[in-house]
C-alpha atoms as a PDB file:
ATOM      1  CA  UNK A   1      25.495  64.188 109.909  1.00  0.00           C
ATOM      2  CA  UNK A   2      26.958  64.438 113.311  1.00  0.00           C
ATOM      3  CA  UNK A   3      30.407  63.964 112.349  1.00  0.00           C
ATOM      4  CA  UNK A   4      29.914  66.219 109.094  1.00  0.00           C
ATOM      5  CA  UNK A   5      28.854  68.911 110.766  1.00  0.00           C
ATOM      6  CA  UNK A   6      31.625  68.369 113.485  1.00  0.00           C
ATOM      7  CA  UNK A   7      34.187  68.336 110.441  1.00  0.00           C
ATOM      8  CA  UNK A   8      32.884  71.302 108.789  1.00  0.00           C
ATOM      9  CA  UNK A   9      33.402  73.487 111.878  1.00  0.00           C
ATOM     10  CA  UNK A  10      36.789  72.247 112.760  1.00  0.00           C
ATOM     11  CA  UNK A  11      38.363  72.730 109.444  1.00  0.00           C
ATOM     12  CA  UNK A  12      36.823  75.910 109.386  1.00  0.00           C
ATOM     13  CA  UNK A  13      38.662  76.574 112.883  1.00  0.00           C
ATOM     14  CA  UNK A  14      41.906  75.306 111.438  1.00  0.00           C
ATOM     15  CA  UNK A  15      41.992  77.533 108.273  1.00  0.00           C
ATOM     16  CA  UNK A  16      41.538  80.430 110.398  1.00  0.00           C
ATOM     17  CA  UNK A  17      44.079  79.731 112.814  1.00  0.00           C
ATOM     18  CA  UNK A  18      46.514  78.804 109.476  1.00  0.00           C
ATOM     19  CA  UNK A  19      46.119  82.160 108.012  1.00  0.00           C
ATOM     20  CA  UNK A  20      44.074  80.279 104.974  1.00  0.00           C
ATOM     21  CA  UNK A  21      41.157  82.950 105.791  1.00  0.00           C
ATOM     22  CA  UNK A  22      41.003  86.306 107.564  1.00  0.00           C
ATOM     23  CA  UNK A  23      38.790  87.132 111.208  1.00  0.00           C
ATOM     24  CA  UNK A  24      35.725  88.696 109.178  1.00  0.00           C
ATOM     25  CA  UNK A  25      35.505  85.764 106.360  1.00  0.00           C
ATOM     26  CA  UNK A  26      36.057  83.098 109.596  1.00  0.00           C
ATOM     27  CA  UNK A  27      33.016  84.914 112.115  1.00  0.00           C
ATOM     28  CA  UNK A  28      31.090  85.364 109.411  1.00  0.00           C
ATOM     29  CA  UNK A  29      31.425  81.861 108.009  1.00  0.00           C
ATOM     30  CA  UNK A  30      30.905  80.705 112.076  1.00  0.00           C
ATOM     31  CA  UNK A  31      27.973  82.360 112.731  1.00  0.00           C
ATOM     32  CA  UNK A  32      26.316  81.657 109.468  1.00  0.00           C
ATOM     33  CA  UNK A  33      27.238  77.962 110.184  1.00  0.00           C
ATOM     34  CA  UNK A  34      26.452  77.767 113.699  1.00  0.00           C
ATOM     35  CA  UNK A  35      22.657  79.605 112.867  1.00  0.00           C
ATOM     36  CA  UNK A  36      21.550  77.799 109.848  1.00  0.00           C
ATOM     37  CA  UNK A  37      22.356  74.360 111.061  1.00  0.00           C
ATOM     38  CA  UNK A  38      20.513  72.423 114.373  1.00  0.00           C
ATOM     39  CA  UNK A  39      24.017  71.508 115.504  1.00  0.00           C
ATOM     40  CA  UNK A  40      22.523  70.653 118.774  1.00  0.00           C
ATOM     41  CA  UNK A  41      22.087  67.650 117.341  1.00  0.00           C
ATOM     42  CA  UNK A  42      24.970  67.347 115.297  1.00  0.00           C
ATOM     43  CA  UNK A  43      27.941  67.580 118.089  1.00  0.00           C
ATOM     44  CA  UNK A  44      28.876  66.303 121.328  1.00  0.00           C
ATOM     45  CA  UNK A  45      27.891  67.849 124.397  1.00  0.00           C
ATOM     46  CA  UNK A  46      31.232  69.332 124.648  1.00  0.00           C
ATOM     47  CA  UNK A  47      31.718  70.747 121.143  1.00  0.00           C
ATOM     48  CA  UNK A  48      28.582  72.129 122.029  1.00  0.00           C
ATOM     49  CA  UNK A  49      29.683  73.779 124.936  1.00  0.00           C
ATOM     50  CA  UNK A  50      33.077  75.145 123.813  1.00  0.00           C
ATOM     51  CA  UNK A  51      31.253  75.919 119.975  1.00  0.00           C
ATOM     52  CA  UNK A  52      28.469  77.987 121.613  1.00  0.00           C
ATOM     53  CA  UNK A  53      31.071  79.973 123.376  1.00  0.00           C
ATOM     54  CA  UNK A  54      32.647  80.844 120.650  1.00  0.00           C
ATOM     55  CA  UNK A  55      29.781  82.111 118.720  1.00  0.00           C
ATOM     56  CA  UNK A  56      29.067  84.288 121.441  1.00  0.00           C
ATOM     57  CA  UNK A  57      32.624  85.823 120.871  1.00  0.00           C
ATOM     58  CA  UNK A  58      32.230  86.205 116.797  1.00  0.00           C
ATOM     59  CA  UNK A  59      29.116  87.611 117.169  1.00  0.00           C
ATOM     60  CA  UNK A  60      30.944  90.624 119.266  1.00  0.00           C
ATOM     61  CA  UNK A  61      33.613  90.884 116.338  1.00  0.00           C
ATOM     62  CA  UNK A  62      34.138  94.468 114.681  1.00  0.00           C
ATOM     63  CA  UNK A  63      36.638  95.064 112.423  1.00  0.00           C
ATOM     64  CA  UNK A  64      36.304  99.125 112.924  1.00  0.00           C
ATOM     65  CA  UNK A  65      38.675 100.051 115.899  1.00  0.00           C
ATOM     66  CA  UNK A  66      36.393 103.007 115.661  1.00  0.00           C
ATOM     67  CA  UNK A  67      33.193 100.858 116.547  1.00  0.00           C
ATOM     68  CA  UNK A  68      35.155  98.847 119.415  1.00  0.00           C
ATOM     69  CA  UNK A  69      36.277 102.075 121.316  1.00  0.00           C
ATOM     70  CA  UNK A  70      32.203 103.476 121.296  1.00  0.00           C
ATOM     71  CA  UNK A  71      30.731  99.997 122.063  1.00  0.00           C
ATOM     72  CA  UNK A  72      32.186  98.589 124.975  1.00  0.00           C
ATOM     73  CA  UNK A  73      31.409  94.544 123.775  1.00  0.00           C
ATOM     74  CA  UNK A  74      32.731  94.613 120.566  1.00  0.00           C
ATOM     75  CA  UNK A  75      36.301  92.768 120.189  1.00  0.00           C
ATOM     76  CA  UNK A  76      38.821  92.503 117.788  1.00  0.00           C
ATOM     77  CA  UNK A  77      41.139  90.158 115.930  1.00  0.00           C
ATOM     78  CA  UNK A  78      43.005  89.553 118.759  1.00  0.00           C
ATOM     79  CA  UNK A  79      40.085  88.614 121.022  1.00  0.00           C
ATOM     80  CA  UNK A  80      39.221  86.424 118.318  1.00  0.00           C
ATOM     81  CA  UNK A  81      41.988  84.493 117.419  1.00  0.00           C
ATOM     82  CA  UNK A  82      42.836  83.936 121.343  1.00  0.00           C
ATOM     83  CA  UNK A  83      39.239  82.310 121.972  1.00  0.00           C
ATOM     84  CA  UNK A  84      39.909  80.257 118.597  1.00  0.00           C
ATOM     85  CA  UNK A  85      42.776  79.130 119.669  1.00  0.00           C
ATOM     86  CA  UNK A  86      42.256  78.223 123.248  1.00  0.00           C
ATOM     87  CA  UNK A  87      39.088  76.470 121.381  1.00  0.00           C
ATOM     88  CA  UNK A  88      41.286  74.458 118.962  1.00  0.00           C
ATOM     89  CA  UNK A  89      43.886  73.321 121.826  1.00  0.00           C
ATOM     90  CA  UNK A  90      40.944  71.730 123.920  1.00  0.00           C
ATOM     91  CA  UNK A  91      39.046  70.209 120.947  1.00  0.00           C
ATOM     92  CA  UNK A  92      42.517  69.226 120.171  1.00  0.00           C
ATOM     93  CA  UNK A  93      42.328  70.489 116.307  1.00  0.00           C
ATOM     94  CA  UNK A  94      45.786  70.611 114.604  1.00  0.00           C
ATOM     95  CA  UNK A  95      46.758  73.820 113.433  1.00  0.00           C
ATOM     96  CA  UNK A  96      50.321  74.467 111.327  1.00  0.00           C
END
């Protein structure tokens, strides 16, 4: 389970940061992963760290510019992507 669960996440990382699937389809897909699973369990102590982190930055996503500029914590793509990727070069995921 531990290494499914591992898989799951970083091939979800890698189709986002391919263009295969767009910032609200990949948070989405994250959070609903990252909630409904006791991945705790499932990952290293690392991926846990660096996976955590990252759900705490999806869960801030807005795709409204107009709801970013009134709430002060809500990001966009490009907050996004850049914690994604900075995620994917220390789990060392390939990306194309």
């Amino acid at each position: 389970m531990k290494d499914d669960t591992s898989k799951i996440l970083k091939k979800l990382i890698s189709s986002f940061l391919n263009g295969q699937i767009n910032t609200s389809k990949f948070c989405s897909n994250f959070e609903t992963l990252y909630n409904e699973n006791d991945i705790d369990d499932a990952i290293t102590p690392q991926e846990n760290e660096l996976f955590d982190n990252i759900f705490n930055t999806v869960t801030w996503y807005s795709p409204f510019p107009e709801e970013r500029e009134k709430i002060a914590n809500y990001i966009g793509e490009h907050e996004v992507f850049n914690a994604v990727k900075n995620l994917a070069k220390a789990l060392e995921i390939e990306t194309k």
